[in-house]
PDB file of N, CA and C in Angstrom:
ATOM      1  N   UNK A   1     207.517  27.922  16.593  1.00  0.00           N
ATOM      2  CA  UNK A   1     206.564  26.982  16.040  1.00  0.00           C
ATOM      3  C   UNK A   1     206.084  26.044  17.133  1.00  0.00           C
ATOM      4  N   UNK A   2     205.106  25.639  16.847  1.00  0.00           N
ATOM      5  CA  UNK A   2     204.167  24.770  17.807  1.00  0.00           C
ATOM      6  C   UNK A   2     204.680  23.253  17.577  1.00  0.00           C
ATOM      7  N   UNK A   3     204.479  22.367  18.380  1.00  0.00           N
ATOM      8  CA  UNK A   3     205.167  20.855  18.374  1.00  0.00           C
ATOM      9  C   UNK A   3     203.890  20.577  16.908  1.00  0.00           C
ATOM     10  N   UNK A   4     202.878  20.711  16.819  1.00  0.00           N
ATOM     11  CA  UNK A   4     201.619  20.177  15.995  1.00  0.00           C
ATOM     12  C   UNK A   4     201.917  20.769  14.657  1.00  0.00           C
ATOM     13  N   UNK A   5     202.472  22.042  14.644  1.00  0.00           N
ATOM     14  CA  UNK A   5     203.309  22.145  13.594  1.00  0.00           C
ATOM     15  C   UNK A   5     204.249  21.544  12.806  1.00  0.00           C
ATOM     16  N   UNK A   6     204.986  21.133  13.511  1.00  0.00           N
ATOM     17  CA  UNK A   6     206.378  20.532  13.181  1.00  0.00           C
ATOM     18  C   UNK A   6     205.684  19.130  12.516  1.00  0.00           C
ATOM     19  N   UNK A   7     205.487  18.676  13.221  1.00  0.00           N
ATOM     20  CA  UNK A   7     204.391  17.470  13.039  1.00  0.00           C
ATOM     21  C   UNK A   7     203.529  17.399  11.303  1.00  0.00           C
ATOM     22  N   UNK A   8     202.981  18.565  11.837  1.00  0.00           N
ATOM     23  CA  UNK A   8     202.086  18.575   9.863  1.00  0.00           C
ATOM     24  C   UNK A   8     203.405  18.806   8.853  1.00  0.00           C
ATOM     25  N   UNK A   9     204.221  19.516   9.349  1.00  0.00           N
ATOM     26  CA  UNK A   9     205.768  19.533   8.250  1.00  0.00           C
ATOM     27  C   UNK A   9     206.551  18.661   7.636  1.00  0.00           C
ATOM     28  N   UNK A  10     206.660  17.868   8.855  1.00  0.00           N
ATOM     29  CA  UNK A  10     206.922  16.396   8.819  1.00  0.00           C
ATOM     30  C   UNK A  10     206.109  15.061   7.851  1.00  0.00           C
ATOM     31  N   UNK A  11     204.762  15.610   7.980  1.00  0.00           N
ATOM     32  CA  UNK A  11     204.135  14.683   7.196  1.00  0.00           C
ATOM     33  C   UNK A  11     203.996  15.687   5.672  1.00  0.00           C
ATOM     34  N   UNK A  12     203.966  16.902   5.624  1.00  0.00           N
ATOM     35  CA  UNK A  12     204.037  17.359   4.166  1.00  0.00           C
ATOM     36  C   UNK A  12     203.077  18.076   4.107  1.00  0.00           C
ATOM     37  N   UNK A  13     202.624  18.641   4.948  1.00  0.00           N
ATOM     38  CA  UNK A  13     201.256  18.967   5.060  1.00  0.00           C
ATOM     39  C   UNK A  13     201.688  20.970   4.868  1.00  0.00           C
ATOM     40  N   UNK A  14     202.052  21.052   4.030  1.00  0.00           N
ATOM     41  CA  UNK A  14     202.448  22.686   4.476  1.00  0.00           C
ATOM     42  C   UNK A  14     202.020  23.196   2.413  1.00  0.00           C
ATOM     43  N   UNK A  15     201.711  24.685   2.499  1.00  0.00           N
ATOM     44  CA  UNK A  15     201.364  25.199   1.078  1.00  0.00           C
ATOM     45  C   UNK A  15     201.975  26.913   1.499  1.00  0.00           C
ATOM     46  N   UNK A  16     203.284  26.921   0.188  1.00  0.00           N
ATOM     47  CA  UNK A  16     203.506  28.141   0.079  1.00  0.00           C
ATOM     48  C   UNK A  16     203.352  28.780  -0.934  1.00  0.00           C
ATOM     49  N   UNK A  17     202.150  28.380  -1.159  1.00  0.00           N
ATOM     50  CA  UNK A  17     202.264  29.016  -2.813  1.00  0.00           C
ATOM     51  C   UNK A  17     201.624  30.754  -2.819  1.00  0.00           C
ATOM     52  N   UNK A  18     200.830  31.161  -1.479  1.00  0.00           N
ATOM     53  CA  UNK A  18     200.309  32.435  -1.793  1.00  0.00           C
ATOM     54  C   UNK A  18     201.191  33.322  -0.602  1.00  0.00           C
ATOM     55  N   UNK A  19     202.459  32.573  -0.005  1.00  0.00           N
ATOM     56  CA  UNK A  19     203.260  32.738   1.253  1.00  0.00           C
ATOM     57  C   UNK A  19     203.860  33.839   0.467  1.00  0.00           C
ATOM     58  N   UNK A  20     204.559  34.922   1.454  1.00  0.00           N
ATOM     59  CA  UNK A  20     205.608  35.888   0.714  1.00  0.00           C
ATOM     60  C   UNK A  20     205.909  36.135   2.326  1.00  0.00           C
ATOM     61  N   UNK A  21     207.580  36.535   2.829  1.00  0.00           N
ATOM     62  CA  UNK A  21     208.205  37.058   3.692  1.00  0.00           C
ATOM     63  C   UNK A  21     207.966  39.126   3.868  1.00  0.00           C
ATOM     64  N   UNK A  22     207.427  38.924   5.193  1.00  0.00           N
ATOM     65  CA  UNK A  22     207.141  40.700   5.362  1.00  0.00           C
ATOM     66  C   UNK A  22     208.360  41.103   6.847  1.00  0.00           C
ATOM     67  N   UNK A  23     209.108  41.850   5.919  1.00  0.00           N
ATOM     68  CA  UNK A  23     210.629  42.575   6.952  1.00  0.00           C
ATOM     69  C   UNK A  23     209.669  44.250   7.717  1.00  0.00           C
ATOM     70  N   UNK A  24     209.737  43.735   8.989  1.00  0.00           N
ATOM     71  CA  UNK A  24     209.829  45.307   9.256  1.00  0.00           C
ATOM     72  C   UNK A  24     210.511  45.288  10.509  1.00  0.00           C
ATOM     73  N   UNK A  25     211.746  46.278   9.658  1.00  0.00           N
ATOM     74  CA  UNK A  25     212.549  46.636  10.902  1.00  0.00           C
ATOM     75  C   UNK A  25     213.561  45.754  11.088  1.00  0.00           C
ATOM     76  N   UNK A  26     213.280  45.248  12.933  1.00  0.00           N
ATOM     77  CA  UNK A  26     214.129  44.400  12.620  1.00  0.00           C
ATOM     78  C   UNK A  26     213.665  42.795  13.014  1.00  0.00           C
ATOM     79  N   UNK A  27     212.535  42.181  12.639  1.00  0.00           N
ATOM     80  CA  UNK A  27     212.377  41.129  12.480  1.00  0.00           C
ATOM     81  C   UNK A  27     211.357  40.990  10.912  1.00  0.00           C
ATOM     82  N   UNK A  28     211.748  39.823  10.678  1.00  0.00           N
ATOM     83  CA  UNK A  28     211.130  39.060   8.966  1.00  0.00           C
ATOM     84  C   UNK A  28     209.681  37.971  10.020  1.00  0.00           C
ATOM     85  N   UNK A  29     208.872  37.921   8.985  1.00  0.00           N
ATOM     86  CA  UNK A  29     207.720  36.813   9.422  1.00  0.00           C
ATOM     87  C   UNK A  29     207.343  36.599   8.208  1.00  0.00           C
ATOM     88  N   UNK A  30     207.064  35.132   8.229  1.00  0.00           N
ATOM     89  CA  UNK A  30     206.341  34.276   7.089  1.00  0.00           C
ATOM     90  C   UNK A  30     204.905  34.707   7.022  1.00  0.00           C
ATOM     91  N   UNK A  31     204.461  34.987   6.048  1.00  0.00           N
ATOM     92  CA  UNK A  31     202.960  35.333   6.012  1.00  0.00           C
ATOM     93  C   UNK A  31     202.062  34.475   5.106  1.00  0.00           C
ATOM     94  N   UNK A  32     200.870  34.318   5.233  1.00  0.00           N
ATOM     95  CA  UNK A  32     199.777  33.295   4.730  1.00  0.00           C
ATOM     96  C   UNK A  32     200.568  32.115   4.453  1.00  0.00           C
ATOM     97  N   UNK A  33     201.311  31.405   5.082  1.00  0.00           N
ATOM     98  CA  UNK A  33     201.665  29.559   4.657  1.00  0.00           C
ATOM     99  C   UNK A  33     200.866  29.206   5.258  1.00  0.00           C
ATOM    100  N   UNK A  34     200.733  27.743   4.591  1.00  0.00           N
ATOM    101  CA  UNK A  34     199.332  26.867   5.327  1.00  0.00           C
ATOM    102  C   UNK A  34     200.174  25.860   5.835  1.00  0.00           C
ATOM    103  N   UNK A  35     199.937  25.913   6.742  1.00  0.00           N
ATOM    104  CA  UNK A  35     200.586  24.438   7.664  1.00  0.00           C
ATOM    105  C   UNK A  35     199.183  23.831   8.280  1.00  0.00           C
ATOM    106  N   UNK A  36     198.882  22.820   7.510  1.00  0.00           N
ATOM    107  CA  UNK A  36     197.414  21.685   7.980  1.00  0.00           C
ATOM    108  C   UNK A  36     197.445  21.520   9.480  1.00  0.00           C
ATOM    109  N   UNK A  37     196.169  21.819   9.894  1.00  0.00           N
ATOM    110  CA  UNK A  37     195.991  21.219  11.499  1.00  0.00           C
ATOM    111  C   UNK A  37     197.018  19.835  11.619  1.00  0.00           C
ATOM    112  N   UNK A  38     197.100  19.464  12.476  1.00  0.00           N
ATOM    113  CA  UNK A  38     197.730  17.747  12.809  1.00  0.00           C
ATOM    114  C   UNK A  38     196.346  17.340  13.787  1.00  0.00           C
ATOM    115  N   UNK A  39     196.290  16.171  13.253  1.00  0.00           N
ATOM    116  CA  UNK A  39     195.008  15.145  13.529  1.00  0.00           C
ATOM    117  C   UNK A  39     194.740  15.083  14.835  1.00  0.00           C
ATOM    118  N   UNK A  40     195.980  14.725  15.478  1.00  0.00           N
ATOM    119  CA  UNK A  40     196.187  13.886  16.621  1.00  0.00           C
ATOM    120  C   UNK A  40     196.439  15.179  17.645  1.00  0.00           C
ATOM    121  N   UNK A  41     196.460  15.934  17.092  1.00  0.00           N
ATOM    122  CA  UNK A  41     196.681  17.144  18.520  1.00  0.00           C
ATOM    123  C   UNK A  41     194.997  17.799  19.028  1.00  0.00           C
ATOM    124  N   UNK A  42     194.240  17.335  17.989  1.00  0.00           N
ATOM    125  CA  UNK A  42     192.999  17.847  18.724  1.00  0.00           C
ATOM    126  C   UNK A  42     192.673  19.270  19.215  1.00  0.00           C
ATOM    127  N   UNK A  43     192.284  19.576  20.603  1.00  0.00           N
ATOM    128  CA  UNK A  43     192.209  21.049  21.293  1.00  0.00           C
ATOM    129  C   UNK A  43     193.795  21.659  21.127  1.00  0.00           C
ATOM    130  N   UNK A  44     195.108  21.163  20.894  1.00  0.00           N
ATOM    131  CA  UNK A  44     195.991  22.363  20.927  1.00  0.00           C
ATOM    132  C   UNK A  44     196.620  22.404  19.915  1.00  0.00           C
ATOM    133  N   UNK A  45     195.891  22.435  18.634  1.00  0.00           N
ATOM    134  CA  UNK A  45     195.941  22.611  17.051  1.00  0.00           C
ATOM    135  C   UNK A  45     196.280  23.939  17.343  1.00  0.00           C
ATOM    136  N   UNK A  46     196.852  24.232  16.357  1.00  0.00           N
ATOM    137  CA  UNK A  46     197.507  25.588  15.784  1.00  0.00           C
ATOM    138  C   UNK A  46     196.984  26.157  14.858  1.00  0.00           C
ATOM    139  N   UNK A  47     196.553  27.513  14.622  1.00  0.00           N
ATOM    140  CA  UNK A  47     196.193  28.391  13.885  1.00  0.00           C
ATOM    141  C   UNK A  47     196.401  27.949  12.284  1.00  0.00           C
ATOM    142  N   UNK A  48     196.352  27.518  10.982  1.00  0.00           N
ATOM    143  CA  UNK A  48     197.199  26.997  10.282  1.00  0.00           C
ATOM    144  C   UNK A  48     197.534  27.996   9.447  1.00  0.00           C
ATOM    145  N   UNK A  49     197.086  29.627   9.467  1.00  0.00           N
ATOM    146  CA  UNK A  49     197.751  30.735   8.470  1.00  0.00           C
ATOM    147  C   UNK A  49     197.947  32.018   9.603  1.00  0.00           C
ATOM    148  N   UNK A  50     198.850  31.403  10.697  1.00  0.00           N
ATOM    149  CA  UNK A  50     199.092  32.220  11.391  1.00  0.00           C
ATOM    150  C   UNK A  50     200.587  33.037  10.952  1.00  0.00           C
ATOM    151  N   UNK A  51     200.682  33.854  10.970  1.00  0.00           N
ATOM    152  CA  UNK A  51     202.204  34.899  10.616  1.00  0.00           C
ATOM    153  C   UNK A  51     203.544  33.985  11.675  1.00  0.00           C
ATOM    154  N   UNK A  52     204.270  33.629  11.214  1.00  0.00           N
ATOM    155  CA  UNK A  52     205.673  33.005  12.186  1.00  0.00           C
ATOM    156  C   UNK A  52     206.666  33.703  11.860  1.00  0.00           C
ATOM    157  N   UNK A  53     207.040  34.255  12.927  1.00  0.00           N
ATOM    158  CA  UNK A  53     208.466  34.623  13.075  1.00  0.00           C
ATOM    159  C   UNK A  53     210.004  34.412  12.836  1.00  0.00           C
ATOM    160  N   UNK A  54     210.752  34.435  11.762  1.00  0.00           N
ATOM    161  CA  UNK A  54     211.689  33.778  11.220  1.00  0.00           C
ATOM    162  C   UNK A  54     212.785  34.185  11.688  1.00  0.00           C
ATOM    163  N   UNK A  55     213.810  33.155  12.437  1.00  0.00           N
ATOM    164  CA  UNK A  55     214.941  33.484  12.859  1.00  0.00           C
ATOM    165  C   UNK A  55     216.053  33.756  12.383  1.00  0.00           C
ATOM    166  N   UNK A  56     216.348  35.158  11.615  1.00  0.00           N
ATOM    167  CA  UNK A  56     217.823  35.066  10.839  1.00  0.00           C
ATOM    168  C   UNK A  56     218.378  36.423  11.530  1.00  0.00           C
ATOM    169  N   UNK A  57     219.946  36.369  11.328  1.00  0.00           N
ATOM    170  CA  UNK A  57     220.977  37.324  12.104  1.00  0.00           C
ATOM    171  C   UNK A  57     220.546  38.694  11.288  1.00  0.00           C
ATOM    172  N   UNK A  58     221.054  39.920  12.328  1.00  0.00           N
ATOM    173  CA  UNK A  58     220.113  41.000  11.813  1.00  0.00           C
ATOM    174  C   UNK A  58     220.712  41.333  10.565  1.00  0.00           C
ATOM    175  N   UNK A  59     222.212  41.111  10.151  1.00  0.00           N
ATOM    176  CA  UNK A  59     222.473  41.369   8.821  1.00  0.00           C
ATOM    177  C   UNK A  59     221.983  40.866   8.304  1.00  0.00           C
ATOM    178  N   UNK A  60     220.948  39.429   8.436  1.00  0.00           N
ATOM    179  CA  UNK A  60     220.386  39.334   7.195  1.00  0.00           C
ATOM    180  C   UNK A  60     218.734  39.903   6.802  1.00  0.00           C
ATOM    181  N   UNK A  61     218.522  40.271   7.995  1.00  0.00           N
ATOM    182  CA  UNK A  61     217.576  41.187   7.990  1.00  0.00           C
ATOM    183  C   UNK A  61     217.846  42.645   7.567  1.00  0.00           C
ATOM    184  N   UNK A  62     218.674  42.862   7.593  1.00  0.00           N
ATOM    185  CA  UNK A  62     218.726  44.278   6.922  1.00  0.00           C
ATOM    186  C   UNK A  62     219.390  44.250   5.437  1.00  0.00           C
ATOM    187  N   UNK A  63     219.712  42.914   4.791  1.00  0.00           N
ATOM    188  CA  UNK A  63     220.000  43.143   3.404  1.00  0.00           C
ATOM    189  C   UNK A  63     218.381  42.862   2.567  1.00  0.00           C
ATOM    190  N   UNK A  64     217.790  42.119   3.458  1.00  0.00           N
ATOM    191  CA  UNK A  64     216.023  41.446   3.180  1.00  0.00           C
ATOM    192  C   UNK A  64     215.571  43.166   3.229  1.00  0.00           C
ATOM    193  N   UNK A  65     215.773  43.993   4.347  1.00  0.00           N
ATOM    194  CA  UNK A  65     215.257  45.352   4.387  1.00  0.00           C
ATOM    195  C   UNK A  65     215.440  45.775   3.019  1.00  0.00           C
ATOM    196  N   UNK A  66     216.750  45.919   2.862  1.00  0.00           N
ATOM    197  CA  UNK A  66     217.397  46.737   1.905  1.00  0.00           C
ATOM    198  C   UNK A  66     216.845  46.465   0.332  1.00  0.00           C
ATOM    199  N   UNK A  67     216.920  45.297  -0.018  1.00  0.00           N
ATOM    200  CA  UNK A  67     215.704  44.915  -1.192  1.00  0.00           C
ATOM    201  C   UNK A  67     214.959  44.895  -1.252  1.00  0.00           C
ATOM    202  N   UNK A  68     214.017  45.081  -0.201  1.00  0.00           N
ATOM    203  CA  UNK A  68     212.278  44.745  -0.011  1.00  0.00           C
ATOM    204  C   UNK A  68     212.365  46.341  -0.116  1.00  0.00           C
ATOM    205  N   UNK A  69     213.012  47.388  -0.177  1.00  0.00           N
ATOM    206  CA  UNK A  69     212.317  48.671  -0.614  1.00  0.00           C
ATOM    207  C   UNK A  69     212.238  49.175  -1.662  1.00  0.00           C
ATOM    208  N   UNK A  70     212.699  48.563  -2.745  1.00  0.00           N
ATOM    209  CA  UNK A  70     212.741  49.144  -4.566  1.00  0.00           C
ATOM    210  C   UNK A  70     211.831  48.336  -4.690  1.00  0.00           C
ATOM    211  N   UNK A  71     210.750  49.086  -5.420  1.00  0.00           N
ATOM    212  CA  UNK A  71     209.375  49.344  -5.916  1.00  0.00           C
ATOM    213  C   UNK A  71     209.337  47.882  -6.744  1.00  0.00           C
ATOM    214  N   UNK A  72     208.616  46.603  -6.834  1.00  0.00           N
ATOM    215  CA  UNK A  72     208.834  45.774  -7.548  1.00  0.00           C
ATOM    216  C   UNK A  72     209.176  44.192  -7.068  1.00  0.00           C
ATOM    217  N   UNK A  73     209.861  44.589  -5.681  1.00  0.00           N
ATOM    218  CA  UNK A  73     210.884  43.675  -5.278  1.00  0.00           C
ATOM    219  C   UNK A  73     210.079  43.022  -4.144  1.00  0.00           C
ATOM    220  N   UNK A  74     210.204  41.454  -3.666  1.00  0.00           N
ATOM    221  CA  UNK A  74     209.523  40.808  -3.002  1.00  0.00           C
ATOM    222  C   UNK A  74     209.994  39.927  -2.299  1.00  0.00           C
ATOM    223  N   UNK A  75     210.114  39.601  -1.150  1.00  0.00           N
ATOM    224  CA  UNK A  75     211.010  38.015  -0.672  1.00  0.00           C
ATOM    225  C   UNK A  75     209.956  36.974  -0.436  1.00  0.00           C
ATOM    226  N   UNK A  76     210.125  35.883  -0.999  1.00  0.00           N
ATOM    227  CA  UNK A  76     209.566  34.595  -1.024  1.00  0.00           C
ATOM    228  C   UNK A  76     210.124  33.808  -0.558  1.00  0.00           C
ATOM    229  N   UNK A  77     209.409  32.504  -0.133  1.00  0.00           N
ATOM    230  CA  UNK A  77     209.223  31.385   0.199  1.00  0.00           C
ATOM    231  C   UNK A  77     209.821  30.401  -0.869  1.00  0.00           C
ATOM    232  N   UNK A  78     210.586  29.634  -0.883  1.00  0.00           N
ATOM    233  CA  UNK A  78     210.860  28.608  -1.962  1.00  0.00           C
ATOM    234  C   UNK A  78     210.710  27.325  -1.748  1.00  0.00           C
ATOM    235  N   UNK A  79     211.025  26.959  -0.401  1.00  0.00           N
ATOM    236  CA  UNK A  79     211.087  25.946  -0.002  1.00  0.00           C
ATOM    237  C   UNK A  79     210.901  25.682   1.634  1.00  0.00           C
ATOM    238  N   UNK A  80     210.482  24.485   2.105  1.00  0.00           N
ATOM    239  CA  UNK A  80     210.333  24.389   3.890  1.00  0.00           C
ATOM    240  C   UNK A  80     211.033  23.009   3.797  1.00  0.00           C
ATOM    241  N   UNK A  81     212.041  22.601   4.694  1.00  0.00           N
ATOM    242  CA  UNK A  81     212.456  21.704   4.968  1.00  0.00           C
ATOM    243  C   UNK A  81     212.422  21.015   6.230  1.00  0.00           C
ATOM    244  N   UNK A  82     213.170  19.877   6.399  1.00  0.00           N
ATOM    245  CA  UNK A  82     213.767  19.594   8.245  1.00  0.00           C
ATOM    246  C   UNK A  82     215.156  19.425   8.246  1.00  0.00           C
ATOM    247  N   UNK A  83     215.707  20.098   9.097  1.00  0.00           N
ATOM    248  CA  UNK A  83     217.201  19.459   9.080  1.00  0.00           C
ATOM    249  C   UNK A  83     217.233  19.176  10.576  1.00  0.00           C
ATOM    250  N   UNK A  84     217.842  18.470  11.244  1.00  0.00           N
ATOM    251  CA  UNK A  84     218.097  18.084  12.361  1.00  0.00           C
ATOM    252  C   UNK A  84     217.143  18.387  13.331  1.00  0.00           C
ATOM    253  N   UNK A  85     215.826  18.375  12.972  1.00  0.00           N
ATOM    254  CA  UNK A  85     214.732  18.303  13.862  1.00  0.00           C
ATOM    255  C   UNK A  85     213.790  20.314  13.439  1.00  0.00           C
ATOM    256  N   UNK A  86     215.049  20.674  13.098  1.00  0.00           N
ATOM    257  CA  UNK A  86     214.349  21.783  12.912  1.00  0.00           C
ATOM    258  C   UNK A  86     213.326  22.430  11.514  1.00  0.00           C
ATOM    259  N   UNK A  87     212.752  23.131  11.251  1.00  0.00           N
ATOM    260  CA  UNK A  87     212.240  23.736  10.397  1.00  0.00           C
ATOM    261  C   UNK A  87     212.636  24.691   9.650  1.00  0.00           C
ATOM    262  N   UNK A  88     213.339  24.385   8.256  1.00  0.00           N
ATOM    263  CA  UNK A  88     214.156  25.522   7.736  1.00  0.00           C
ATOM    264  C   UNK A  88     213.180  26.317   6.653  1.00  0.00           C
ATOM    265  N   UNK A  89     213.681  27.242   5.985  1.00  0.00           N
ATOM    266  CA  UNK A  89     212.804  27.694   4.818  1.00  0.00           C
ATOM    267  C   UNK A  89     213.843  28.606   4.549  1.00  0.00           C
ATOM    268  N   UNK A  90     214.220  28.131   2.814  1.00  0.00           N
ATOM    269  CA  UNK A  90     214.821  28.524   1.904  1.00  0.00           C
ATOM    270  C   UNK A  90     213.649  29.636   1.549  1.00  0.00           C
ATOM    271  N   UNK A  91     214.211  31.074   1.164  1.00  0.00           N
ATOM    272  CA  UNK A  91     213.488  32.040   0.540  1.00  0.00           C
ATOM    273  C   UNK A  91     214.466  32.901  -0.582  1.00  0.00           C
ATOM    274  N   UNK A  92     213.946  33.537  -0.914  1.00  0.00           N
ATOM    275  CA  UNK A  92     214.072  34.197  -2.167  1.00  0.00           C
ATOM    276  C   UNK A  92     214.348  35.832  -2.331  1.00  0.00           C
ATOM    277  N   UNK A  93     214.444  35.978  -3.418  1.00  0.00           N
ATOM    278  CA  UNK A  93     214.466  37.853  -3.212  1.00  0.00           C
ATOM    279  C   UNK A  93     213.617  38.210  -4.842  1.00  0.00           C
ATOM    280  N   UNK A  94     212.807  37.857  -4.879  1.00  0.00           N
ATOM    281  CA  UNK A  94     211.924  38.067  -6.177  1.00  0.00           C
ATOM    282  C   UNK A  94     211.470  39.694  -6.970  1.00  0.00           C
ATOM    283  N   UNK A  95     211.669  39.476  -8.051  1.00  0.00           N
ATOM    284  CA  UNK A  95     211.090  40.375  -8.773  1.00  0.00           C
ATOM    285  C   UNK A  95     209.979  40.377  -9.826  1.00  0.00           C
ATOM    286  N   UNK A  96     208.962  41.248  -9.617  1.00  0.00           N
ATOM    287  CA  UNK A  96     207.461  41.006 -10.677  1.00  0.00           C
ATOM    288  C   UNK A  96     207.584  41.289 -11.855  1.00  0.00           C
ATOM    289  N   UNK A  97     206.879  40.784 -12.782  1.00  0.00           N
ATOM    290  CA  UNK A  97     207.127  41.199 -14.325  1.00  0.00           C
ATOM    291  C   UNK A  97     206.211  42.426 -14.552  1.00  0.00           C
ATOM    292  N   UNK A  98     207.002  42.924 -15.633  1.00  0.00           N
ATOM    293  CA  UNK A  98     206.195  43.908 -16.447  1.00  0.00           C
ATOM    294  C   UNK A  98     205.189  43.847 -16.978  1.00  0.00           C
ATOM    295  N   UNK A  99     204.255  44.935 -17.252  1.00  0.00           N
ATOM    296  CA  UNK A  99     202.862  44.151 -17.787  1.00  0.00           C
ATOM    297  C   UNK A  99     203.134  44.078 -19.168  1.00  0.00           C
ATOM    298  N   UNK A 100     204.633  45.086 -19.511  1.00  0.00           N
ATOM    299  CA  UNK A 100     204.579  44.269 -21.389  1.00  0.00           C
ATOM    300  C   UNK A 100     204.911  43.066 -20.964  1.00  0.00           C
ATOM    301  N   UNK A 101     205.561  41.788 -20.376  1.00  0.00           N
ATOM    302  CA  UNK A 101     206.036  41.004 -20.134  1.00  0.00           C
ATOM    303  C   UNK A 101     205.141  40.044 -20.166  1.00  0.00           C
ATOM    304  N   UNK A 102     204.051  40.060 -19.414  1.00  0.00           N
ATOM    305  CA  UNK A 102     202.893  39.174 -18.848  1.00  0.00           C
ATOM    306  C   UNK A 102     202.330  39.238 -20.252  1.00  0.00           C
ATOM    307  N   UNK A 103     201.944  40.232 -21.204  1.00  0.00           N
ATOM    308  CA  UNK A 103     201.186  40.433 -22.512  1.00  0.00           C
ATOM    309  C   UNK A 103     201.831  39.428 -23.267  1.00  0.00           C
ATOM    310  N   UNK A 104     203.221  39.193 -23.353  1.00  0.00           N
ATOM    311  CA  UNK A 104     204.052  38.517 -24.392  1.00  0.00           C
ATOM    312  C   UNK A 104     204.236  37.153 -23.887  1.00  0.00           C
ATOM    313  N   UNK A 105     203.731  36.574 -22.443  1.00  0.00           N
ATOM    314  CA  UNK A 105     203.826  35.583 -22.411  1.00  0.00           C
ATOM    315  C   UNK A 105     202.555  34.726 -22.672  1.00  0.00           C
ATOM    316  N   UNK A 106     201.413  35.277 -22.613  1.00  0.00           N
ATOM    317  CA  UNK A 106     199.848  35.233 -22.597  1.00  0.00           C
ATOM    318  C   UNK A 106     199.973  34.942 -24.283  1.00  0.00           C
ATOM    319  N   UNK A 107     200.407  35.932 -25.221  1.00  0.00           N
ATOM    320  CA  UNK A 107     200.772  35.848 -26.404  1.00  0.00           C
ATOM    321  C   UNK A 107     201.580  34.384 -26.732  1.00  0.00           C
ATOM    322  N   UNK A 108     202.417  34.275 -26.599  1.00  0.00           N
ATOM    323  CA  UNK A 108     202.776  32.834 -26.919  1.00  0.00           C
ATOM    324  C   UNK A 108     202.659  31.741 -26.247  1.00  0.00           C
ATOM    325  N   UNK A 109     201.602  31.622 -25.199  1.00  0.00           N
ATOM    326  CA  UNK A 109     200.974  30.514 -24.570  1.00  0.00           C
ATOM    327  C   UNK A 109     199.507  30.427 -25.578  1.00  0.00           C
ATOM    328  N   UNK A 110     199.211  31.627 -25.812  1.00  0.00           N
ATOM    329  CA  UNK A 110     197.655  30.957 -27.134  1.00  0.00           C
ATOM    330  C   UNK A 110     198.580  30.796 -27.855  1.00  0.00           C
ATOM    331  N   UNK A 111     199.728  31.017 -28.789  1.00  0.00           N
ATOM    332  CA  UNK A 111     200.126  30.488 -30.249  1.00  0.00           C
ATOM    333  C   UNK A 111     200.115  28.921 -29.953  1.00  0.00           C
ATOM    334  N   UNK A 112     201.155  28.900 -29.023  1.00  0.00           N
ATOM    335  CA  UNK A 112     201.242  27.437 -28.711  1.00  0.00           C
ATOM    336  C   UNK A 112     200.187  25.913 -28.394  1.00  0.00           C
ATOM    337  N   UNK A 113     199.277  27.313 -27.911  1.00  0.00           N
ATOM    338  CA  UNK A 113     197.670  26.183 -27.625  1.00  0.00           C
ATOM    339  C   UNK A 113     196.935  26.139 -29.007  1.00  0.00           C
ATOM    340  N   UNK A 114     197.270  27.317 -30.321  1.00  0.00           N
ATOM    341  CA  UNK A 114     196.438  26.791 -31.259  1.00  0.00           C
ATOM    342  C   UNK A 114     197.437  26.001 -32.449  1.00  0.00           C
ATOM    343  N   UNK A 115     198.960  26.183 -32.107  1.00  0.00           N
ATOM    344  CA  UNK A 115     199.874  25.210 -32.739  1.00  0.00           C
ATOM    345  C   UNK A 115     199.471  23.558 -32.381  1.00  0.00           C
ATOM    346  N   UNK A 116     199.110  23.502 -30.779  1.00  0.00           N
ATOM    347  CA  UNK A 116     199.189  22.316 -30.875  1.00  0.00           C
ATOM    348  C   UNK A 116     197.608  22.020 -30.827  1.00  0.00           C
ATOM    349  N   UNK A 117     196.678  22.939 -30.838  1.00  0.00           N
ATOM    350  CA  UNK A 117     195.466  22.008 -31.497  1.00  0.00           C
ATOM    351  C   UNK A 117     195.254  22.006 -32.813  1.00  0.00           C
ATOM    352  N   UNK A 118     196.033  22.297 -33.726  1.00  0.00           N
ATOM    353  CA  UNK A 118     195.750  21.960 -35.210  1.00  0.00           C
ATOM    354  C   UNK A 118     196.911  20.792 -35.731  1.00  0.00           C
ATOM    355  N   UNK A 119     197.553  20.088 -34.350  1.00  0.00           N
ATOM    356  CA  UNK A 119     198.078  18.753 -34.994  1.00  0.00           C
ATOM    357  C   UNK A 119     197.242  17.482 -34.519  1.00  0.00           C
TER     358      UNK A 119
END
């Protein structure tokens, strides 16, 4: 990571909401996070949806392998932190819903929107 990075992290300036972790092999990289330009760096601003390289031991790259290949399965982003100057990011091992699933939740999000517009 770039110092102008760290910097926009620091102030809060970061969006993982369309972020997902891509394993190949044997390194993991963060993909589409937005980390905001920083103001004050001017000409040596940083890319802000550039792919970064995530530092974890290769076993844990190869259990990230090992789930990221059943059909369904996804590693995410949950969280970006600082701990002792550094830049951490809590991630995930996610799974997508079914499309009966998505039908039945769509289904009782209108009941609920016409429950509560007839009080």
């Amino acid at each position: 990571m770039y110092g102008s990075e760290i910097k926009s992290i620091r102030a809060g300036q970061v969006s993982l909401v369309e972020a997902y972790i891509r394993v190949d092999g044997n390194e993991a990289w963060l993909v589409n996070a937005h980390i905001a330009p920083y103001e004050a760096a001017n000409r040596f601003n940083h890319d802000p949806i550039r792919d970064r390289r995530l530092l974890l031991h290769k076993r844990e790259i190869r259990e990230l392998w090992d789930s990221v290949r059943q059909k369904g399965v996804t590693v995410v982003p949950v969280k970006m932190y600082l701990k002792d100057g550094l830049a951490k990011l809590e991630i995930a091992i996610a799974k997508g819903k079914k499309l009966y699933d998505k039908r039945d939740e769509i289904a009782k999000r209108d009941l609920e929107r016409e429950r509560h517009n007839r009080d």
